[in-house]
N, C-alpha and C. Protein backbone atom coordinates (compact mmCIF):
# COMPACT_ATOMS: atom_id res chain seq x y z
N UNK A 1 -26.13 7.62 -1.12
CA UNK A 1 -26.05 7.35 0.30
C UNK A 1 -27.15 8.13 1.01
N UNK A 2 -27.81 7.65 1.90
CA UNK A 2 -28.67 7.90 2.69
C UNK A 2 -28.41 9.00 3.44
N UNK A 3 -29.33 9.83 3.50
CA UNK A 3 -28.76 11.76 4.76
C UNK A 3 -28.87 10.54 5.97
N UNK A 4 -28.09 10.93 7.48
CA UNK A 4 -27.71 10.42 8.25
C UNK A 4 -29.11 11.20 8.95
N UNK A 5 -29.93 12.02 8.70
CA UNK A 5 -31.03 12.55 9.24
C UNK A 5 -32.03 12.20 8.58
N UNK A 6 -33.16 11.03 8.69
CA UNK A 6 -34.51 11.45 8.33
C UNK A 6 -35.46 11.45 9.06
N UNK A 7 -36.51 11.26 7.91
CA UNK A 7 -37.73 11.05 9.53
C UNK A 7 -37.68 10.29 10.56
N UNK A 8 -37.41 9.20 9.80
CA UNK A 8 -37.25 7.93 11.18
C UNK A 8 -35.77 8.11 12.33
N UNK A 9 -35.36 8.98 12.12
CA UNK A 9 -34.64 9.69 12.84
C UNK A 9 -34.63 10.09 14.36
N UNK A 10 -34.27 9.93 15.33
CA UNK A 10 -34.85 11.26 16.17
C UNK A 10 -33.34 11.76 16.82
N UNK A 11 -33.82 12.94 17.02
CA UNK A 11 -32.96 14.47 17.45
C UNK A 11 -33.07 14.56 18.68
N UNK A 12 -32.22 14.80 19.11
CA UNK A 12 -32.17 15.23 20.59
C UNK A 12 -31.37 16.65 20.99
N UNK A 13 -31.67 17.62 21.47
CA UNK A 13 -30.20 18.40 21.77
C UNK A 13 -29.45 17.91 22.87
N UNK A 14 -28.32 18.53 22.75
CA UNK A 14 -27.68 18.28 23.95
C UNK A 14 -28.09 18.39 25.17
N UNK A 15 -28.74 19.49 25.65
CA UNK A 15 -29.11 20.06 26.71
C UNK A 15 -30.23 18.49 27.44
N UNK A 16 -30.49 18.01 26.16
CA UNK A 16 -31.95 17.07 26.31
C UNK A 16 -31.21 15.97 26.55
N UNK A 17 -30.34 15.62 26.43
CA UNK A 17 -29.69 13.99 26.07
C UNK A 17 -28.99 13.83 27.45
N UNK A 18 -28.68 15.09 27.84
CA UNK A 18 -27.93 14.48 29.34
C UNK A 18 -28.97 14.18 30.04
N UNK A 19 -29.91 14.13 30.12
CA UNK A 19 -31.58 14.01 31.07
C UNK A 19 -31.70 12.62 30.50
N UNK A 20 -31.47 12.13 29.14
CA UNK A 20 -32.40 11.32 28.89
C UNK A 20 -31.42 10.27 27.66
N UNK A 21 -30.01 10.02 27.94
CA UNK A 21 -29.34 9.50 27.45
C UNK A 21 -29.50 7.45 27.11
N UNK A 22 -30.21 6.96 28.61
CA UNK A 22 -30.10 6.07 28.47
C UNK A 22 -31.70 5.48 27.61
N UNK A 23 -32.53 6.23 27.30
CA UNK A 23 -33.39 5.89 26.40
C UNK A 23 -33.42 6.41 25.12
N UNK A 24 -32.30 7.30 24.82
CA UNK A 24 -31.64 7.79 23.57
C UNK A 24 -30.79 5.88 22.89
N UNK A 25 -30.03 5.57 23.71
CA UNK A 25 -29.02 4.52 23.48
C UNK A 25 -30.14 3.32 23.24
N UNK A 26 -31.40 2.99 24.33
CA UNK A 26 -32.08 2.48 24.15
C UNK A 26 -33.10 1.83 22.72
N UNK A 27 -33.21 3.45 22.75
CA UNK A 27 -34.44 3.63 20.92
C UNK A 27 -33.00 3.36 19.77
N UNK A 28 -31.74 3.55 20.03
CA UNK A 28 -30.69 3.40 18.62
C UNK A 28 -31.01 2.14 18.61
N UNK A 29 -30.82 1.27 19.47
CA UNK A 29 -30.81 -0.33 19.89
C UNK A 29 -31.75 -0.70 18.84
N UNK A 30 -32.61 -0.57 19.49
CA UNK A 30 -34.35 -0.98 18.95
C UNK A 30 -34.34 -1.11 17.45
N UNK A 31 -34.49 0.65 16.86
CA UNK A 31 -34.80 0.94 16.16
C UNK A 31 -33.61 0.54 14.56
N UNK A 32 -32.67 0.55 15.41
CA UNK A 32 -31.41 0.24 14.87
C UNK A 32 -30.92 1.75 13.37
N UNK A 33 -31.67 2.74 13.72
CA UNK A 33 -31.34 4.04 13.53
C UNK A 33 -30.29 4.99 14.23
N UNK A 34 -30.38 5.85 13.79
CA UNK A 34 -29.38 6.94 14.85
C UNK A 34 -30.41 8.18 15.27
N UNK A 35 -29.98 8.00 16.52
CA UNK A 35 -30.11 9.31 17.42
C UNK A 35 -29.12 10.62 17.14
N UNK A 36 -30.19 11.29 16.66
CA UNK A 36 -29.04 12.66 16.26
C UNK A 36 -29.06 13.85 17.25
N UNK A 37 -27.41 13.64 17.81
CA UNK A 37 -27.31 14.79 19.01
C UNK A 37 -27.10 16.67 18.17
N UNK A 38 -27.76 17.37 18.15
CA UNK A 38 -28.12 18.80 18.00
C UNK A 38 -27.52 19.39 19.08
N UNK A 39 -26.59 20.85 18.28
CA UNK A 39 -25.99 21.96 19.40
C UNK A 39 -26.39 22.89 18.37
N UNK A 40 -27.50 24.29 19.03
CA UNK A 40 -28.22 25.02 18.34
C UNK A 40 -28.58 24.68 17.12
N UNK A 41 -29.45 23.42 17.00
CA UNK A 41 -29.90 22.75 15.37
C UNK A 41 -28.95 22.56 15.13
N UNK A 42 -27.86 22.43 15.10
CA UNK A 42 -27.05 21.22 13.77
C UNK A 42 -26.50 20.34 14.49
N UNK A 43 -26.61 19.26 13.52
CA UNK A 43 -26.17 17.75 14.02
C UNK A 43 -24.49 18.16 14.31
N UNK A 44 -24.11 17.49 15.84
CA UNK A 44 -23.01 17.51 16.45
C UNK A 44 -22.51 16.24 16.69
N UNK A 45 -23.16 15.17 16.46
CA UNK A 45 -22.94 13.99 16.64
C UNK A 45 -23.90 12.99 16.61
N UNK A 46 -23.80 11.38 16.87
CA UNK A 46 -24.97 10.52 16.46
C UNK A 46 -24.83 9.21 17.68
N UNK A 47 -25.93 8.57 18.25
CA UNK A 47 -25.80 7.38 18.64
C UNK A 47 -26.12 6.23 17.65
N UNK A 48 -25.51 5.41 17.76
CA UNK A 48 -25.70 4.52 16.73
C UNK A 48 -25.62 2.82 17.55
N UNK A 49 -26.48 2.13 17.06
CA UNK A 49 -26.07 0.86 17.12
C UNK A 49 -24.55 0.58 17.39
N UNK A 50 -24.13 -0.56 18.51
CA UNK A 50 -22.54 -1.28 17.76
C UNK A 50 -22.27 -1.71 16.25
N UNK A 51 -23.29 -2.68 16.12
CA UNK A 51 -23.34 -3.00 14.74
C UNK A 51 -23.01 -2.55 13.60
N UNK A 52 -24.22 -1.44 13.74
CA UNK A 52 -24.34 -0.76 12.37
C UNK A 52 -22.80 0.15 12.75
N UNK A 53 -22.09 0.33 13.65
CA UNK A 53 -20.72 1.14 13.09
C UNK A 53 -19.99 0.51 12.91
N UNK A 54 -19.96 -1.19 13.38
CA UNK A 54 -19.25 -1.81 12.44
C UNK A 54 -19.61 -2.01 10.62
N UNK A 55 -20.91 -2.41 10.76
CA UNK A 55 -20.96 -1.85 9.06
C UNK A 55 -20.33 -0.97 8.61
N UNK A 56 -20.65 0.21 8.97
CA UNK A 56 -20.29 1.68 8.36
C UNK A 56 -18.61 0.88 8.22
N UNK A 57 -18.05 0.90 9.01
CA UNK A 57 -16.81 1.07 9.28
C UNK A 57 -16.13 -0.54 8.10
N UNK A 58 -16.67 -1.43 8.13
CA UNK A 58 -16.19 -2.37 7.08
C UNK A 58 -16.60 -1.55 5.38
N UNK A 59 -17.48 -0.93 5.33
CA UNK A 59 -17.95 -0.58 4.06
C UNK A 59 -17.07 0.66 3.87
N UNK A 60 -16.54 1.21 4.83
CA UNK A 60 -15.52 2.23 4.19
C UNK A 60 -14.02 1.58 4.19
N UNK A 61 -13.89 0.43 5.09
CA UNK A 61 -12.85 -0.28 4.15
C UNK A 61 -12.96 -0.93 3.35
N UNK A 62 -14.10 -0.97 2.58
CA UNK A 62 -14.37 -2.06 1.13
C UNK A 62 -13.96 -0.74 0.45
N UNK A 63 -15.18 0.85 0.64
CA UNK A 63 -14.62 1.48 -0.52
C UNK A 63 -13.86 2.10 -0.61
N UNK A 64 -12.17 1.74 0.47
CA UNK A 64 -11.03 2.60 0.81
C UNK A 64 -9.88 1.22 -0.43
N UNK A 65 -10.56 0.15 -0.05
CA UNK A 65 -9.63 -0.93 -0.88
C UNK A 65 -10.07 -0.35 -2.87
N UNK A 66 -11.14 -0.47 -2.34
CA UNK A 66 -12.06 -0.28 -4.02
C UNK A 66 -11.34 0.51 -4.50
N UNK A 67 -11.32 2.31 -4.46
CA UNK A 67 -10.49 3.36 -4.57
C UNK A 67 -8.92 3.36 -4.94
N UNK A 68 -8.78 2.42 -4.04
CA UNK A 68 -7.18 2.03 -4.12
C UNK A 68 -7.11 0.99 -5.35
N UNK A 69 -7.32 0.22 -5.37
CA UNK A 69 -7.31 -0.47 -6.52
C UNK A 69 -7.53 0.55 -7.92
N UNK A 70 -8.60 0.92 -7.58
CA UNK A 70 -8.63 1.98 -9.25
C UNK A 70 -7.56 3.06 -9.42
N UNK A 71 -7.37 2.97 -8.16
CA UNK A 71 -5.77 4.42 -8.57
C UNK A 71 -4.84 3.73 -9.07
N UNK A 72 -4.34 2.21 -8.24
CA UNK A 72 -3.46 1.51 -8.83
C UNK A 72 -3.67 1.09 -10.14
N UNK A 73 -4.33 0.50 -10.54
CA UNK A 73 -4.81 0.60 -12.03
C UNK A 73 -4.39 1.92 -13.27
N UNK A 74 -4.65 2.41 -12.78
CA UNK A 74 -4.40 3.71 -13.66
C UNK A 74 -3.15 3.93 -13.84
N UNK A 75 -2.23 4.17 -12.52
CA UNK A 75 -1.31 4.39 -12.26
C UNK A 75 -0.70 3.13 -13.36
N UNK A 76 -0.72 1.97 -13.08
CA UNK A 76 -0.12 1.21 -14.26
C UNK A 76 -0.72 1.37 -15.72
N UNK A 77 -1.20 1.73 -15.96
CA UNK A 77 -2.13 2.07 -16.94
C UNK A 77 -1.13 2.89 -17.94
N UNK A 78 -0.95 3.76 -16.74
CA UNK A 78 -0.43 5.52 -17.41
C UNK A 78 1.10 4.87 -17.36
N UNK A 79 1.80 3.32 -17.22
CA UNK A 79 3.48 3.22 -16.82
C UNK A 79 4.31 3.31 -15.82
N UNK A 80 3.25 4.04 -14.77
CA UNK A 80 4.06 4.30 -13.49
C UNK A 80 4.50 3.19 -12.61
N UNK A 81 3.92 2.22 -12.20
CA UNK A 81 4.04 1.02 -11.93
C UNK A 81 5.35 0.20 -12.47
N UNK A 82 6.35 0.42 -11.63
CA UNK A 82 7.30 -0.47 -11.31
C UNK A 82 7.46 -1.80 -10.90
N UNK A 83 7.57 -2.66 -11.81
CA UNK A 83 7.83 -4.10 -10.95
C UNK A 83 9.00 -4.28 -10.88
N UNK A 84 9.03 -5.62 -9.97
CA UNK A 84 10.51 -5.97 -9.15
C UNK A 84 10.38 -6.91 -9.57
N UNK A 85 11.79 -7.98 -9.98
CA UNK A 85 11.77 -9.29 -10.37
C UNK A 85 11.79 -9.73 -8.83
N UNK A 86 11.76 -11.04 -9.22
CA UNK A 86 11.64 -12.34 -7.68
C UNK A 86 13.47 -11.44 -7.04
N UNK A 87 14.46 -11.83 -7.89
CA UNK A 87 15.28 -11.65 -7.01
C UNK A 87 15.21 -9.89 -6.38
N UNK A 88 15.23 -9.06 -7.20
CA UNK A 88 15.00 -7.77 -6.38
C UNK A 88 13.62 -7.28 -5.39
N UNK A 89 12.75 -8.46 -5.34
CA UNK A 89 11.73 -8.29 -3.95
C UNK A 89 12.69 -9.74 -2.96
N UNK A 90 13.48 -10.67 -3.21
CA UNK A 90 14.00 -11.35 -2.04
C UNK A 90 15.25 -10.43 -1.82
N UNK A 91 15.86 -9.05 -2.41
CA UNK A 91 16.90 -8.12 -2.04
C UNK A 91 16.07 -6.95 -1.05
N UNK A 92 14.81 -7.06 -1.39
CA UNK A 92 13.85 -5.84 -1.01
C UNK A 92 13.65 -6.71 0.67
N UNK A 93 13.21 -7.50 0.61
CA UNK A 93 12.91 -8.45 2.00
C UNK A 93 13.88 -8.61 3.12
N UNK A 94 14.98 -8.76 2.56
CA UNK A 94 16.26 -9.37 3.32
C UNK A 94 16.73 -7.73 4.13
N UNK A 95 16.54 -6.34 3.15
CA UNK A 95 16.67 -5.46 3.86
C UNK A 95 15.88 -4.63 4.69
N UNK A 96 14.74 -5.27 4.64
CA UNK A 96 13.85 -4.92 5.67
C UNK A 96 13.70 -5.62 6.69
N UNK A 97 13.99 -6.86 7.14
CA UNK A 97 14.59 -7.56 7.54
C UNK A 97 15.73 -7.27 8.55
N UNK A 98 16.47 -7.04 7.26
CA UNK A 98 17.83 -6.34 8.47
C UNK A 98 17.76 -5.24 8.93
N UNK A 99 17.30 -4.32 8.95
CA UNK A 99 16.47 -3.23 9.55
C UNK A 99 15.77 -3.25 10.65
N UNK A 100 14.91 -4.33 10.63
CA UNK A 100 13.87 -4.34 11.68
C UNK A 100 14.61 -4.66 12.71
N UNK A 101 15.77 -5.94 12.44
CA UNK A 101 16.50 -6.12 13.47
C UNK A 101 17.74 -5.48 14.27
N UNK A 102 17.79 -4.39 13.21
CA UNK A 102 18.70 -3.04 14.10
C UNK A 102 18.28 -2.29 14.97
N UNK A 103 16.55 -2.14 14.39
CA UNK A 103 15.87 -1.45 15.08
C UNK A 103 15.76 -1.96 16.41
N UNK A 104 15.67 -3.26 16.64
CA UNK A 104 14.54 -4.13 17.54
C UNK A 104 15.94 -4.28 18.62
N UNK A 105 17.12 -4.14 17.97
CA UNK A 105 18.34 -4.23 19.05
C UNK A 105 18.61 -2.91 19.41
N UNK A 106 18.68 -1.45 18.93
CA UNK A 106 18.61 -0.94 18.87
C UNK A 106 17.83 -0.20 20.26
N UNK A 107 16.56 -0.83 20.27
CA UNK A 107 15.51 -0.36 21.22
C UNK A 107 15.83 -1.33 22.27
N UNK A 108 16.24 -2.26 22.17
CA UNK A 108 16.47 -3.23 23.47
C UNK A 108 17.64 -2.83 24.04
N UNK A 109 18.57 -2.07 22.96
CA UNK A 109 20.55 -1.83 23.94
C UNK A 109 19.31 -0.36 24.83
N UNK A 110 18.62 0.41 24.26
CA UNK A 110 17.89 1.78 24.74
C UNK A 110 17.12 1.19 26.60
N UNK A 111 16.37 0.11 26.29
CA UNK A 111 15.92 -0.45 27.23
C UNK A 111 16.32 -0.70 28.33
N UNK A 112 18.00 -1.60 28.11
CA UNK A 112 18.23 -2.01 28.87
C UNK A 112 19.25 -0.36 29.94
N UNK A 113 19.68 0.43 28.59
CA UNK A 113 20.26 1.79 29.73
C UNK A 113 19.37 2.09 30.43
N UNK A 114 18.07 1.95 30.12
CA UNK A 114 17.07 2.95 31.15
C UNK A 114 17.04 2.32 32.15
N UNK A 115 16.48 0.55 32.60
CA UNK A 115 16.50 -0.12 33.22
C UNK A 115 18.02 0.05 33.98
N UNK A 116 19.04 0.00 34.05
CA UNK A 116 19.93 0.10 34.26
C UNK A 116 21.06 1.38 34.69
N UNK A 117 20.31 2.43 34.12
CA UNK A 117 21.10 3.37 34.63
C UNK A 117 19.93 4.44 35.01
């Protein structure tokens, strides 16, 4: 992975960025790099494209699924992995199910005291 600092980079401190923020946001645009905000030299934060933090942000849920998958793997691997037949996931359903709807009355009998009293 790429340092979030290189040359094509540029730094700003803080002190500098409140003066000159909207051509900080400007050059991320452009350049489609990050602006790296500095408090006494070290990076404190970054402007970035919208975009590119949606990238960032889908690619760490690709490698948050990825991860997960290989633990699950293993985990069955090593036996741990429990399955449920059809009927004990339609026993697993029906009580979550009935749950939600205790809850959901539950919060509505709550509702209506407040409204009401």
């Amino acid at each position: 992975m790429e340092s979030p600092i290189s040359a094509s980079s540029r730094v700003h401190r803080i002190e500098q960025l409140q003066q000159q923020l909207s051509e900080a946001i400007q050059w991320a645009r452009r350049a489609m790099l990050p602006v790296i905000i500095t408090d006494d030299g070290r990076p404190v934060a970054a402007i970035v494209e919208f975009a590119e933090l949606r990238r960032l942000y889908a690619l760490e849920d690709e490698m948050t699924d990825a991860q997960m998958t290989r633990a699950f793997e293993k985990a069955e691997a090593r036996g741990e992995v429990e399955w449920l037949t059809d009927e004990e996931m339609d026993a697993f359903q029906e009580e979550l199910i009935r749950e939600s709807r205790q809850r959901a009355a539950s919060m509505r009998a709550a509702d209506s005291n407040v409204a009401g009293g």
